[in-house]
C-alpha atoms as a PDB file:
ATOM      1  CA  UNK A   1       6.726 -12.682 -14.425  1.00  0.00           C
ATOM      2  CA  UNK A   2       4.329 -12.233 -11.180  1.00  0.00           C
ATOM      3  CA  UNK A   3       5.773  -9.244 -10.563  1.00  0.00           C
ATOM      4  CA  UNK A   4       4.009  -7.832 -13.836  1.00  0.00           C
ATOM      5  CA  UNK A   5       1.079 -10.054 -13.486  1.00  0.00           C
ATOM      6  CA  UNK A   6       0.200  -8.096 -10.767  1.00  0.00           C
ATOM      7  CA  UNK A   7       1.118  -4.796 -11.932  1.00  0.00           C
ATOM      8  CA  UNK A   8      -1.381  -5.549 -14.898  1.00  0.00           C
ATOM      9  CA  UNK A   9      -4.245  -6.356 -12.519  1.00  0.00           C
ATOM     10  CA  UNK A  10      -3.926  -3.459 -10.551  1.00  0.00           C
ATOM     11  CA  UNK A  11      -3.526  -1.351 -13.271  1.00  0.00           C
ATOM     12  CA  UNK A  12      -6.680  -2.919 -14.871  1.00  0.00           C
ATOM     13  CA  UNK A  13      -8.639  -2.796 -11.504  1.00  0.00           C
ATOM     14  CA  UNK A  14      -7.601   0.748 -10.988  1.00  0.00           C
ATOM     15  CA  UNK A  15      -8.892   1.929 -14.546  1.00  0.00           C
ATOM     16  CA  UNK A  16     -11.891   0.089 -14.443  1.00  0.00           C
ATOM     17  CA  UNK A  17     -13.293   1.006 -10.890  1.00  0.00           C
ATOM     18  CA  UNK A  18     -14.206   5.241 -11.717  1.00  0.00           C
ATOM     19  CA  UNK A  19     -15.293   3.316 -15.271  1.00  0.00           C
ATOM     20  CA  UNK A  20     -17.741   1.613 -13.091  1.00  0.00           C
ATOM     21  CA  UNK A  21     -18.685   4.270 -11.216  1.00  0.00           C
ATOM     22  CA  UNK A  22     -19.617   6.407 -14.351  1.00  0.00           C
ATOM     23  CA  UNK A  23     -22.456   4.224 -15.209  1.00  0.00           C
ATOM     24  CA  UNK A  24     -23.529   4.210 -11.935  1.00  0.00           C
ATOM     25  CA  UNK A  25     -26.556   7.186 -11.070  1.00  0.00           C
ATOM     26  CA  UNK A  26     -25.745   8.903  -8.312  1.00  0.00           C
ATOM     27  CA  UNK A  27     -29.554   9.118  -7.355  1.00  0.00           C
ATOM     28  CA  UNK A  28     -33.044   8.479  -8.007  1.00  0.00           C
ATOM     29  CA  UNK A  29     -34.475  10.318 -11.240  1.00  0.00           C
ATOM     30  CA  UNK A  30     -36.262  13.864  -9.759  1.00  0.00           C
ATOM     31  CA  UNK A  31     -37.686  16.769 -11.046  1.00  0.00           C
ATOM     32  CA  UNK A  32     -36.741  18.255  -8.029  1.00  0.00           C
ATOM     33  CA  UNK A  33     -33.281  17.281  -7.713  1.00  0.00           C
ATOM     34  CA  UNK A  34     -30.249  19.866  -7.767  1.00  0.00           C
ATOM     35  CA  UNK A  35     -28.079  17.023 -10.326  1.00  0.00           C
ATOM     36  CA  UNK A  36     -29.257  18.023 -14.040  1.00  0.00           C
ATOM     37  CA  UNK A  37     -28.111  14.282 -15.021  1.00  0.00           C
ATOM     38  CA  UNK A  38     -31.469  13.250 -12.240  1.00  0.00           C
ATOM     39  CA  UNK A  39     -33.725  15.656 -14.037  1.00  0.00           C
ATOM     40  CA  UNK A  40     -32.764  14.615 -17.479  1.00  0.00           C
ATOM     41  CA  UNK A  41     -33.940  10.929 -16.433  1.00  0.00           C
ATOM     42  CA  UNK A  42     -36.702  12.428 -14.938  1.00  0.00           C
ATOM     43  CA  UNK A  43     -37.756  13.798 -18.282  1.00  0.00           C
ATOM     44  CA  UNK A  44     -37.154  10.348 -19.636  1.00  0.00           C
ATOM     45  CA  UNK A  45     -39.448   8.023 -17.583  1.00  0.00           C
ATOM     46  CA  UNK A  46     -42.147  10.909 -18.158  1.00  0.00           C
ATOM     47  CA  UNK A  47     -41.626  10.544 -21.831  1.00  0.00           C
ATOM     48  CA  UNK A  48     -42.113   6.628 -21.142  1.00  0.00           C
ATOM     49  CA  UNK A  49     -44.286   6.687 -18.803  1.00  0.00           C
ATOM     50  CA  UNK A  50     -46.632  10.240 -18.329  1.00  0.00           C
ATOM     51  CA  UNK A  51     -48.303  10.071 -14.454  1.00  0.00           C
ATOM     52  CA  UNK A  52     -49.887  13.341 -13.577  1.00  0.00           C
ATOM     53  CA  UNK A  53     -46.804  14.182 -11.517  1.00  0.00           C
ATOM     54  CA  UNK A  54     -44.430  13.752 -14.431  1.00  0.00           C
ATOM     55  CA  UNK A  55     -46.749  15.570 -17.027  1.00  0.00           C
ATOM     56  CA  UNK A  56     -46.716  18.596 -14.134  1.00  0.00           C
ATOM     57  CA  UNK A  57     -43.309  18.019 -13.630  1.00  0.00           C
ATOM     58  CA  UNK A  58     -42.372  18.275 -17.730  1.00  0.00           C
ATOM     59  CA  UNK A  59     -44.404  21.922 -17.516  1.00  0.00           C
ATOM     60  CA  UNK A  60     -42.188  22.788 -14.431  1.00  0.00           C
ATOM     61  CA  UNK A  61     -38.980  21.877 -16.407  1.00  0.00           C
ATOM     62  CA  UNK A  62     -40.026  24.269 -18.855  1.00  0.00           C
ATOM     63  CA  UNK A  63     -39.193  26.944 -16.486  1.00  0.00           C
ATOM     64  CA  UNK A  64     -35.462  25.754 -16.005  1.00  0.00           C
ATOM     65  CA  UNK A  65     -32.465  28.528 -15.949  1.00  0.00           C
ATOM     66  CA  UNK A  66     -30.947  25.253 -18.292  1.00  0.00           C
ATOM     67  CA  UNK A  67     -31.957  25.685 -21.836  1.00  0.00           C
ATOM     68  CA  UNK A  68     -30.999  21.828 -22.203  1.00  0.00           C
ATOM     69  CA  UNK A  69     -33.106  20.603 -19.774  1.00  0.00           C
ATOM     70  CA  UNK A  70     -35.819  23.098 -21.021  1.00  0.00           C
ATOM     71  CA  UNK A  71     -35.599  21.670 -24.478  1.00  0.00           C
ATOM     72  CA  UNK A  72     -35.374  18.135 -23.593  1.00  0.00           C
ATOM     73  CA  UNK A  73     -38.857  18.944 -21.265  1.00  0.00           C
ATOM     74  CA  UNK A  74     -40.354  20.569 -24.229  1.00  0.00           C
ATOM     75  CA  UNK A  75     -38.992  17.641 -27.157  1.00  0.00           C
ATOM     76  CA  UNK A  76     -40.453  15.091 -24.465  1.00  0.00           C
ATOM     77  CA  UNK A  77     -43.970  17.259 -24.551  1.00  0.00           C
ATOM     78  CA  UNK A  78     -43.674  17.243 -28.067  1.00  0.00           C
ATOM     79  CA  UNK A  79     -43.483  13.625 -28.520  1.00  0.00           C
ATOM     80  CA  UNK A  80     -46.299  12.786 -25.717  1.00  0.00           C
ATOM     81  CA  UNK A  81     -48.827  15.237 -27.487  1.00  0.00           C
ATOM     82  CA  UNK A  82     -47.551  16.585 -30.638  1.00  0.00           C
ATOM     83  CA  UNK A  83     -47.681  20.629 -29.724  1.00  0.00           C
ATOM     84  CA  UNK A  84     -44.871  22.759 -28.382  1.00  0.00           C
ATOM     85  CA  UNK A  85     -47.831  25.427 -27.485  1.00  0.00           C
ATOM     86  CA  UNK A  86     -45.267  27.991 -28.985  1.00  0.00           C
ATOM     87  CA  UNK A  87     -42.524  26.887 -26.221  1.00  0.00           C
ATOM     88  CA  UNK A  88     -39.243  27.905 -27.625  1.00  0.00           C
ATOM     89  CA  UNK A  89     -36.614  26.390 -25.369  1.00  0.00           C
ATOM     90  CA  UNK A  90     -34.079  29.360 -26.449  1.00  0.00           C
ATOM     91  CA  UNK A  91     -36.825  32.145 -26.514  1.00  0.00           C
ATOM     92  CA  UNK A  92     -36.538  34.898 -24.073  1.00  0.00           C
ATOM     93  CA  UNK A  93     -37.743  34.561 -20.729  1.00  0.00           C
ATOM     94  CA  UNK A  94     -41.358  36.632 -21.100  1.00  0.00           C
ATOM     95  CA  UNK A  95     -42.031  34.515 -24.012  1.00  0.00           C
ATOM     96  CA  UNK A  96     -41.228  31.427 -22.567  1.00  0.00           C
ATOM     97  CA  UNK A  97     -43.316  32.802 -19.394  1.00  0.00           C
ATOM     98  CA  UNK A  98     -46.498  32.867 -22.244  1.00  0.00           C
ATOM     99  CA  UNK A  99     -46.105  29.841 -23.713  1.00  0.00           C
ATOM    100  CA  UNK A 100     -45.355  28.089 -19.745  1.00  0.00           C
ATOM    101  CA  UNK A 101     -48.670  29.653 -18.933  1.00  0.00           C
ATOM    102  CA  UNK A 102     -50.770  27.967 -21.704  1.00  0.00           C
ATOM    103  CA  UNK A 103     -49.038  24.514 -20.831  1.00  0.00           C
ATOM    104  CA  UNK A 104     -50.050  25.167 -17.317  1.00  0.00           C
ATOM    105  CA  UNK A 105     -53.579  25.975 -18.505  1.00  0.00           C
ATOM    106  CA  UNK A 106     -53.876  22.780 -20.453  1.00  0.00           C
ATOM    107  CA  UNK A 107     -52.505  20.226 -17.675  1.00  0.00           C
ATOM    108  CA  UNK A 108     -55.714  22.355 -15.082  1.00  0.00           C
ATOM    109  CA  UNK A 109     -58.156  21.565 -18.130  1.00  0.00           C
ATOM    110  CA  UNK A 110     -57.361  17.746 -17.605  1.00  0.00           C
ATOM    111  CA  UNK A 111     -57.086  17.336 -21.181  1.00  0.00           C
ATOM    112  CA  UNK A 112     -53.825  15.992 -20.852  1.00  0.00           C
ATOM    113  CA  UNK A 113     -54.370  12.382 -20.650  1.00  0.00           C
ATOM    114  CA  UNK A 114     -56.670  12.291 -23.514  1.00  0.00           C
ATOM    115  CA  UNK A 115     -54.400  14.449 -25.207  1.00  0.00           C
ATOM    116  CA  UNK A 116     -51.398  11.892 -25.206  1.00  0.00           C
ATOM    117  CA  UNK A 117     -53.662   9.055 -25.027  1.00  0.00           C
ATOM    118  CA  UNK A 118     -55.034  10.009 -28.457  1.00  0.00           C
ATOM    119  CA  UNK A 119     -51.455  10.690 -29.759  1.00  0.00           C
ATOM    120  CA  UNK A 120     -50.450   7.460 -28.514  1.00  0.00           C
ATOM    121  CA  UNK A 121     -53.045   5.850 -30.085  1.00  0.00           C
ATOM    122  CA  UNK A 122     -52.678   7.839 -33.721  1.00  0.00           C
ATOM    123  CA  UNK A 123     -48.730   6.637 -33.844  1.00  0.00           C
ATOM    124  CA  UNK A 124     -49.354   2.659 -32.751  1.00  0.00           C
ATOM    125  CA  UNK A 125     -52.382   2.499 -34.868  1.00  0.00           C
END
């Protein structure tokens, strides 16, 4: 009976270790990091929480070669201040390059934070 006890537990142990691992991030959330899976939580604590860093960052994401992380940057704009500023995530690139330029042009204006504060505000109150 030990015998298979132990067999069990390993087994068990053995499955349940790369499990583990899994839900484990390999790193801190970073615009800047090479790991998409960083970036994407990047996005996320912008969305949750929208410094002037992550807002820039959000604009920069909209630049990706990934047309995931370019529409989760864009969805995540979306929700913080209800415009896409014609940012297709699937456009082609010189369109994109337009629509990146008048994001960019926003975030300099500094209307940002009133921007999402006031779309904050509209969907709480």
């Amino acid at each position: 009976m030990f015998p298979m006890r132990r067999t069990a537990a390993l087994f068990a142990l053995a499955t349940a270790l790369p499990l583990a691992a899994c839900s484990v991030p390999s790193s801190e959330a970073s615009f800047n990091s090479s790991n998409p899976a960083d970036r994407t939580r990047a996005i996320a604590q912008a969305g949750q929480d929208p410094t002037p860093e992550r807002v820039r960052g959000l604009i920069t994401e909209l630049e990706s070669a990934d047309p995931a992380q370019r529409m989760f940057a864009i969805r995540t704009l979306e929700r913080l201040t209800g415009e896409t500023r014609g940012f297709r995530h699937a456009a082609p690139e010189p369109d994109r390059a337009q629509a990146v330029d008048r994001w960019v042009e926003w975030y300099e204006s500094g209307r940002w934070s009133d921007d999402i504060a006031e779309r904050r505000a509209a969907r709480t109150g």
